[in-house]
C-alpha atoms as a PDB file:
ATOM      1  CA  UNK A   1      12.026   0.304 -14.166  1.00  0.00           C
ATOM      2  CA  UNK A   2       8.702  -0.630 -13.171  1.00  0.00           C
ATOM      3  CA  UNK A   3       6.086   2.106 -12.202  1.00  0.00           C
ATOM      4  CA  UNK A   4       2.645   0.851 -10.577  1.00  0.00           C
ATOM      5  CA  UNK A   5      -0.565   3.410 -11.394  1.00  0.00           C
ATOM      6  CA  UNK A   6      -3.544   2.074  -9.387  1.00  0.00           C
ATOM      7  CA  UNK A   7      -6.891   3.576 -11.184  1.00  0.00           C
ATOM      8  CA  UNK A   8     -10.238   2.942 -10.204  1.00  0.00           C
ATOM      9  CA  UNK A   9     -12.670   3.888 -13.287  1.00  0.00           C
ATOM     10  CA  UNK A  10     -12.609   3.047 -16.713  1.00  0.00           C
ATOM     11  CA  UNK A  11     -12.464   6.904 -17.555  1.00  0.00           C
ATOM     12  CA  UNK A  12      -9.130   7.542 -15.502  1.00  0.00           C
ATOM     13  CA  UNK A  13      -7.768   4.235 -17.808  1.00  0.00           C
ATOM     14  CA  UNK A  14      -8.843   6.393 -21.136  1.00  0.00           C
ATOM     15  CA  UNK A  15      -7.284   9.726 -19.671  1.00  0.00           C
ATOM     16  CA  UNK A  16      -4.310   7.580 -18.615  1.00  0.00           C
ATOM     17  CA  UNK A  17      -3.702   6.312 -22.036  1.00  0.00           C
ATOM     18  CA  UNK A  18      -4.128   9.538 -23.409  1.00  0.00           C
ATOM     19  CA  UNK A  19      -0.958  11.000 -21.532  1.00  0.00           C
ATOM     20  CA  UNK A  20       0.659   8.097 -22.348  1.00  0.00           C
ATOM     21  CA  UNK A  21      -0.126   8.532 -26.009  1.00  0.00           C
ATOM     22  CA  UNK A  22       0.914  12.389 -25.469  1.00  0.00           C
ATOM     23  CA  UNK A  23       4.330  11.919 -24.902  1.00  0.00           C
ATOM     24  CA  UNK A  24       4.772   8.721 -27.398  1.00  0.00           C
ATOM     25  CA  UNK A  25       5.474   6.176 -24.449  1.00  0.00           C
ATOM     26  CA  UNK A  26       4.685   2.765 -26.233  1.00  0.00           C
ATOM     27  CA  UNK A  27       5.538   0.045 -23.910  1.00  0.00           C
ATOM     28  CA  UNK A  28       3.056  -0.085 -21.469  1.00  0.00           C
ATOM     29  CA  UNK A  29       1.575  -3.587 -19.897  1.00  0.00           C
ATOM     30  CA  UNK A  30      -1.616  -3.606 -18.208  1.00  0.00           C
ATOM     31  CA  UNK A  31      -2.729  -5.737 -14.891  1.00  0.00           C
ATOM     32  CA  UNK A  32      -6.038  -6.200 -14.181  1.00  0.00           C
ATOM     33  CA  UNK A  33      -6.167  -7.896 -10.331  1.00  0.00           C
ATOM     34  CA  UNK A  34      -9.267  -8.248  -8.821  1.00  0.00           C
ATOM     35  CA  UNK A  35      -7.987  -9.476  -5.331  1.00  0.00           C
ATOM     36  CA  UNK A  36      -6.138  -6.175  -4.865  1.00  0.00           C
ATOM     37  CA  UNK A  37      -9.308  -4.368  -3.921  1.00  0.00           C
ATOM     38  CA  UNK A  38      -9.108  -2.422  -0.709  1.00  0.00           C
ATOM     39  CA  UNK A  39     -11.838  -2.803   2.000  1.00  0.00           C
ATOM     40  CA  UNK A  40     -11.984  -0.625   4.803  1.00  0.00           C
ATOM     41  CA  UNK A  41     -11.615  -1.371   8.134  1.00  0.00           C
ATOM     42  CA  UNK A  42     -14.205  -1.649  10.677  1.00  0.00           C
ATOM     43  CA  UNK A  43     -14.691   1.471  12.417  1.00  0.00           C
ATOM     44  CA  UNK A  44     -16.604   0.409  15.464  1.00  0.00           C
ATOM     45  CA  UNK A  45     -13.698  -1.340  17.066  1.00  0.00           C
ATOM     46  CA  UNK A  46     -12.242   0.302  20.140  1.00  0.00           C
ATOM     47  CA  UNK A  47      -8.430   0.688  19.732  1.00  0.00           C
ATOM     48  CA  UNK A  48      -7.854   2.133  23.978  1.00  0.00           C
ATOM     49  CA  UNK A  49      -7.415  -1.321  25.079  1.00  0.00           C
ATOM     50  CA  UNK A  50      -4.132  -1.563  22.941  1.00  0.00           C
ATOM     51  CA  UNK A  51      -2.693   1.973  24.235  1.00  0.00           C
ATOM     52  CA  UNK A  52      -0.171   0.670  26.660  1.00  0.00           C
ATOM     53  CA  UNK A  53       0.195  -2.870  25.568  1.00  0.00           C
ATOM     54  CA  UNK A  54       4.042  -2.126  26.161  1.00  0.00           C
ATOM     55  CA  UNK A  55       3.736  -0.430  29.639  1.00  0.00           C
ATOM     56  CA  UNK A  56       5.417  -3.023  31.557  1.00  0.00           C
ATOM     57  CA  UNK A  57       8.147  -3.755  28.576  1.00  0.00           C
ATOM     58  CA  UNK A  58       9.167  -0.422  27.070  1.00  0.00           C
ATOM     59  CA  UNK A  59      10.587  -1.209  23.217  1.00  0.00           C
ATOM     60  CA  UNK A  60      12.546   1.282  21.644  1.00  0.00           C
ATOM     61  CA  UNK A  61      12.429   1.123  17.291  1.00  0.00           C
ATOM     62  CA  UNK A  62      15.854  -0.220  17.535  1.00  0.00           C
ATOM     63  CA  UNK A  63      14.764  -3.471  19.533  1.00  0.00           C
ATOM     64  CA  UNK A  64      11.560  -4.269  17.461  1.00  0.00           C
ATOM     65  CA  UNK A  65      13.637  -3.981  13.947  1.00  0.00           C
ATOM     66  CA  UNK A  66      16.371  -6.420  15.698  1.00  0.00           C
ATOM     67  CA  UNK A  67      13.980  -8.872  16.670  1.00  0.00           C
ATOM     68  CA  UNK A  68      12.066  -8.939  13.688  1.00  0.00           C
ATOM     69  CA  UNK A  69      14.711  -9.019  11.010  1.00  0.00           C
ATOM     70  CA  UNK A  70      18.072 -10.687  13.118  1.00  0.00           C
ATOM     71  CA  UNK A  71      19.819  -9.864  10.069  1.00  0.00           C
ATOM     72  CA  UNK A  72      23.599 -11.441  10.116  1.00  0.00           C
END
């Protein structure tokens, strides 16, 4: 089983460790990535013009899942 904790300070890695160390959980593997950062988005963009992109083609859940997966 694989369990993924994202942490952003070096404190919440101590007090991480410490719980781990609480309740004698040894095997633990550490991943630093540096790509997985996560940037917000740009706020100043105008989503209206996308309400109603579908207007003229109504798509039900059912029709975007089997076009997108076509699984056999």
């Amino acid at each position: 089983m694989k369990i993924t904790i994202e942490i952003d300070t070096k404190s919440e890695l101590e007090k991480l460790t410490a719980f781990f160390k609480t309740f004698k959980i040894e095997r633990v593997k550490l991943v630093a990535d540096e790509n997985s950062a996560i940037t917000r988005g740009d706020k100043s963009i105008d989503p209206s013009s996308l309400f109603g992109i579908w207007a003229k083609q109504p798509k039900t859940l059912d029709d975007i899942r089997n076009a997108a997966w076509k699984r056999k």
